[in-house]
N, C-alpha and C. Protein backbone atom coordinates (compact mmCIF):
# COMPACT_ATOMS: atom_id res chain seq x y z
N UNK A 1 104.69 107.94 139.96
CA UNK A 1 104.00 109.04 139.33
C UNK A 1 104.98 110.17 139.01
N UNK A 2 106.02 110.37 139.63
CA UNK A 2 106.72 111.60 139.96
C UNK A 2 107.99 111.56 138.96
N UNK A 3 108.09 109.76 138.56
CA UNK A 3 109.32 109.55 137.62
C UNK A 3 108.38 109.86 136.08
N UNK A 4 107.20 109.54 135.65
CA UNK A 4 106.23 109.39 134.55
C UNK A 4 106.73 110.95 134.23
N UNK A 5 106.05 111.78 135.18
CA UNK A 5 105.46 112.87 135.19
C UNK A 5 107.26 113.62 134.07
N UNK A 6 108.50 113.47 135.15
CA UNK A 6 109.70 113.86 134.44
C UNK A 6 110.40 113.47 132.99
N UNK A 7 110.00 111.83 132.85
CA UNK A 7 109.43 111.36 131.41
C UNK A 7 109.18 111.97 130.29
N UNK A 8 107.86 112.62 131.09
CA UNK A 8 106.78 113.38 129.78
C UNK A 8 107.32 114.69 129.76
N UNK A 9 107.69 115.53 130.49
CA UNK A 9 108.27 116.77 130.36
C UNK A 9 109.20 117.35 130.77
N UNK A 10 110.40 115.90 130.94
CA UNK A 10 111.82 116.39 130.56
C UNK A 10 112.43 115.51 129.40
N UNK A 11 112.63 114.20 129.73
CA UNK A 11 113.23 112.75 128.98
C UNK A 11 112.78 113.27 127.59
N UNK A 12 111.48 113.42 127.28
CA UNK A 12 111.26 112.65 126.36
C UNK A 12 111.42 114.09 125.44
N UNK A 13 111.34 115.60 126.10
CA UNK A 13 111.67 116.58 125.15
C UNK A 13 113.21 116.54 124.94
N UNK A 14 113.71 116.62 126.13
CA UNK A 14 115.60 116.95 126.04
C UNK A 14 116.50 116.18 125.42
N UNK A 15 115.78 115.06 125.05
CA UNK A 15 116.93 114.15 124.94
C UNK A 15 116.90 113.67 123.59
N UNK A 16 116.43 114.57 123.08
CA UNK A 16 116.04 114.36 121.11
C UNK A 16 117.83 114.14 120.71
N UNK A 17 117.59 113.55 119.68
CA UNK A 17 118.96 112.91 118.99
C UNK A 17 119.26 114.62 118.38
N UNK A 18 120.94 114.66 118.58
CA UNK A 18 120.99 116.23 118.16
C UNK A 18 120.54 117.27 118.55
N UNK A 19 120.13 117.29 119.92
CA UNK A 19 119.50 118.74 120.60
C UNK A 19 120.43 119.23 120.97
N UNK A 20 120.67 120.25 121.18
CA UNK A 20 121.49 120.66 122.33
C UNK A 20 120.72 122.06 122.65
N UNK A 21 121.04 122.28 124.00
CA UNK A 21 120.32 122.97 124.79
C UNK A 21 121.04 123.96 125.41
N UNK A 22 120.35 125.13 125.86
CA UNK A 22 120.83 125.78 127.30
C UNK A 22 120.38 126.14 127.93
N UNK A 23 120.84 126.61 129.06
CA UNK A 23 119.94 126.29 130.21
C UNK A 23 118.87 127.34 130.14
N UNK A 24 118.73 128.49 129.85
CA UNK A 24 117.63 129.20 129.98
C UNK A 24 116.18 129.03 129.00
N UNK A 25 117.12 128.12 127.04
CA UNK A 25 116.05 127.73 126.33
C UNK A 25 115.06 126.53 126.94
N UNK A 26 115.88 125.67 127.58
CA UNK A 26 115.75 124.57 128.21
C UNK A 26 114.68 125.34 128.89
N UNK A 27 114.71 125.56 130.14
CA UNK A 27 114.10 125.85 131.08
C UNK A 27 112.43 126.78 130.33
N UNK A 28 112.35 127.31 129.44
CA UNK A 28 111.26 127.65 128.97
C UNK A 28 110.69 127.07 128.16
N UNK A 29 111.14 125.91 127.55
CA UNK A 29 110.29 125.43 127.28
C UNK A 29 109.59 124.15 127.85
N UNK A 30 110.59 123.90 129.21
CA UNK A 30 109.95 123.09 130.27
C UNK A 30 108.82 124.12 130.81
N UNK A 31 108.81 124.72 131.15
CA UNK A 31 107.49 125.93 131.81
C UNK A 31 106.63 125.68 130.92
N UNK A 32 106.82 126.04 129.63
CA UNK A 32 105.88 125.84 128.52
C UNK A 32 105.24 124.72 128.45
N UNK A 33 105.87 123.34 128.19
CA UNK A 33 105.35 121.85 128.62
C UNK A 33 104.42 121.70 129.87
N UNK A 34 105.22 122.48 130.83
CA UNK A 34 104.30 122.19 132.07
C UNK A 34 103.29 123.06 132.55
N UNK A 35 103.22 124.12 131.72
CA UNK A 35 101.50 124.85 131.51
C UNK A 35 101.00 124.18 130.64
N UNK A 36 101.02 123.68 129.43
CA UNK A 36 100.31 122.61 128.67
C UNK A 36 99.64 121.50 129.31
N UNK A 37 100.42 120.62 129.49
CA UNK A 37 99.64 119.86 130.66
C UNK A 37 99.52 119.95 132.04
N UNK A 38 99.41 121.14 132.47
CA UNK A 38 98.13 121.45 133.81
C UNK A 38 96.89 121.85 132.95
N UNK A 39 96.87 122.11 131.75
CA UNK A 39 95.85 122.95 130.98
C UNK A 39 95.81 124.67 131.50
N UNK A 40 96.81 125.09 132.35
CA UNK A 40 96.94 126.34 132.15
C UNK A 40 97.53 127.64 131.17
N UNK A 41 97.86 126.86 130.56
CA UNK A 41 98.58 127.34 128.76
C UNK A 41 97.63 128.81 128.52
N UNK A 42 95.95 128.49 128.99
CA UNK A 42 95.48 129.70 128.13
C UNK A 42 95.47 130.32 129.07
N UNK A 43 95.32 130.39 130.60
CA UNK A 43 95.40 131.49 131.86
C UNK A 43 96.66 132.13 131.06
N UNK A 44 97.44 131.59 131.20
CA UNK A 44 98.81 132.12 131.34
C UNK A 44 99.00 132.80 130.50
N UNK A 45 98.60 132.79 129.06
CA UNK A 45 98.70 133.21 127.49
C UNK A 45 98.33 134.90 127.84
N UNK A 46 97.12 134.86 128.66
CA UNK A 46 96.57 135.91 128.59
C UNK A 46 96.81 136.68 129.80
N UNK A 47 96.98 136.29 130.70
CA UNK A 47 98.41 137.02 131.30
C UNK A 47 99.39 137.97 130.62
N UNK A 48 100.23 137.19 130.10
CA UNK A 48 101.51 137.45 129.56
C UNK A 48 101.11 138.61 128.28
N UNK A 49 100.20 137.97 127.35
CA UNK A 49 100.01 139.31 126.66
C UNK A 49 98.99 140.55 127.30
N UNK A 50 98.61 140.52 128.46
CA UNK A 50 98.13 141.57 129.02
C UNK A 50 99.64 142.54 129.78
N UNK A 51 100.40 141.44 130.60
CA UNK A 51 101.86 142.30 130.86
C UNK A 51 102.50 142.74 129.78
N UNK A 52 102.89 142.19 128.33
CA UNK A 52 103.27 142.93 127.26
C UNK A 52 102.69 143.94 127.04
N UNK A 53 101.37 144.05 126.71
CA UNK A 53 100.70 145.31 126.39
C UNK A 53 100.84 146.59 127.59
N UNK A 54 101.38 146.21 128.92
CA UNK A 54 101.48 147.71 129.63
C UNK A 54 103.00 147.44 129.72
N UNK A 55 103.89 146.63 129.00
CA UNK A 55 105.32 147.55 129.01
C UNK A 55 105.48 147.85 127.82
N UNK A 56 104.99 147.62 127.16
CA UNK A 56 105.29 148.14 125.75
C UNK A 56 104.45 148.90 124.68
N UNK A 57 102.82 148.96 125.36
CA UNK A 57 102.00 149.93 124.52
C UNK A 57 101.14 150.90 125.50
N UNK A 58 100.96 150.52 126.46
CA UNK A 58 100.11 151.08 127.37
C UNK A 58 100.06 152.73 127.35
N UNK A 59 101.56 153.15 127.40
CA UNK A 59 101.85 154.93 127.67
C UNK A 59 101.52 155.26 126.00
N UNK A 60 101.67 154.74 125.42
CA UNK A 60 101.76 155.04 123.77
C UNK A 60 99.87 155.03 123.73
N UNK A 61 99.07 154.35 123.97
CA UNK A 61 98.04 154.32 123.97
C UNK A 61 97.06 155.16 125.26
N UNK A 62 97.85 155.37 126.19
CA UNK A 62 97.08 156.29 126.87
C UNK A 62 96.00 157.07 127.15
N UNK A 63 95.48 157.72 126.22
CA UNK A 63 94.17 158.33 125.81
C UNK A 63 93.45 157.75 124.73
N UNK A 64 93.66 156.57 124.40
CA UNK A 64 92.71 155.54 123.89
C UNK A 64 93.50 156.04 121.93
N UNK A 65 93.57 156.77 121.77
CA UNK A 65 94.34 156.81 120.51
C UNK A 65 95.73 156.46 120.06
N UNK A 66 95.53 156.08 118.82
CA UNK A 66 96.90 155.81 118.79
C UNK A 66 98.05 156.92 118.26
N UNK A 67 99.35 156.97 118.71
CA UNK A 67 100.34 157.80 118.94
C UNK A 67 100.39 158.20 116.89
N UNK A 68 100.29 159.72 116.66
CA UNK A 68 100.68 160.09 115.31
C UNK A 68 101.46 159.78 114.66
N UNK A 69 101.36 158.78 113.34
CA UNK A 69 102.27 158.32 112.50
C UNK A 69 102.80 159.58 111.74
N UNK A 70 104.27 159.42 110.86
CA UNK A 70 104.72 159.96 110.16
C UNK A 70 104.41 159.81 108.92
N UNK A 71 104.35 160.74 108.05
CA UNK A 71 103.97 160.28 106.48
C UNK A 71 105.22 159.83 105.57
N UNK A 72 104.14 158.82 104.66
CA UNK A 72 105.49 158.01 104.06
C UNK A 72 105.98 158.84 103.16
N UNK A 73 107.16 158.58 102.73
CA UNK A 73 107.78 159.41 101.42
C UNK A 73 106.98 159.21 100.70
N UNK A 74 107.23 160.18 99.70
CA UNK A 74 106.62 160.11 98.36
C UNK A 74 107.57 159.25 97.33
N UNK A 75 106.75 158.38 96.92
CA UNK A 75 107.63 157.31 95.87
C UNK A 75 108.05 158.71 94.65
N UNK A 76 109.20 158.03 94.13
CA UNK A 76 109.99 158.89 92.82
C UNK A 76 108.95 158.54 91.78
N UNK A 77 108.79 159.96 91.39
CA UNK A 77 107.85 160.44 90.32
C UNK A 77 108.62 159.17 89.37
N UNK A 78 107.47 158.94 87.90
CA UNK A 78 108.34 157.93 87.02
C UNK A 78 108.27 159.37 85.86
N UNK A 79 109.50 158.43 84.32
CA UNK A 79 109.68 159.10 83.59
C UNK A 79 108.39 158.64 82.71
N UNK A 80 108.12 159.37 81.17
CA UNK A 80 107.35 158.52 80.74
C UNK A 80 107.43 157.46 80.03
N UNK A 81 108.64 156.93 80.21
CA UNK A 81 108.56 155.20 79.68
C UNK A 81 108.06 154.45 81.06
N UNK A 82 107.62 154.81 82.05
CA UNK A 82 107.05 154.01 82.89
C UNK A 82 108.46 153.16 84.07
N UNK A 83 109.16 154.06 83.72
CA UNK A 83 110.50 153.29 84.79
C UNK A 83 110.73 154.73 86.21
């Protein structure tokens, strides 16, 4: 069971004709394979974008609004031939 199991989610991803790997791409997308088949793929999904959203928007969103945009330039007036 334990040789199958390394098969399906090492052998048969790593060893593609022309891969080459390293160790940290490697290693995530073994994690990735092996939340897929536990069927934890969607726990985890939503996890991960719940930890994204408090390091990277949470203080910005704080009081439920979002942080004041800047206004865009004003595009260059045209001449009147339309350029």
């Amino acid at each position: 069971m334990v040789e199958g199991a390394c098969r399906h989610l090492v052998r048969d991803r790593m060893e593609l004709t022309g891969a080459r790997w390293r160790l940290a791409g490697a290693e995530a997308v073994l994690k990735l394979r092996a939340l897929r088949a536990s069927g934890d793929f969607d726990a985890y999904w939503d996890f991960h974008e719940a930890r994204e959203y408090e390091r990277n928007h949470a203080r910005q969103y704080a009081d439920g609004a979002p942080p004041p945009s800047s206004e865009p330039p004003n595009p260059r007036p045209r001449d009147a031939s339309g350029r």
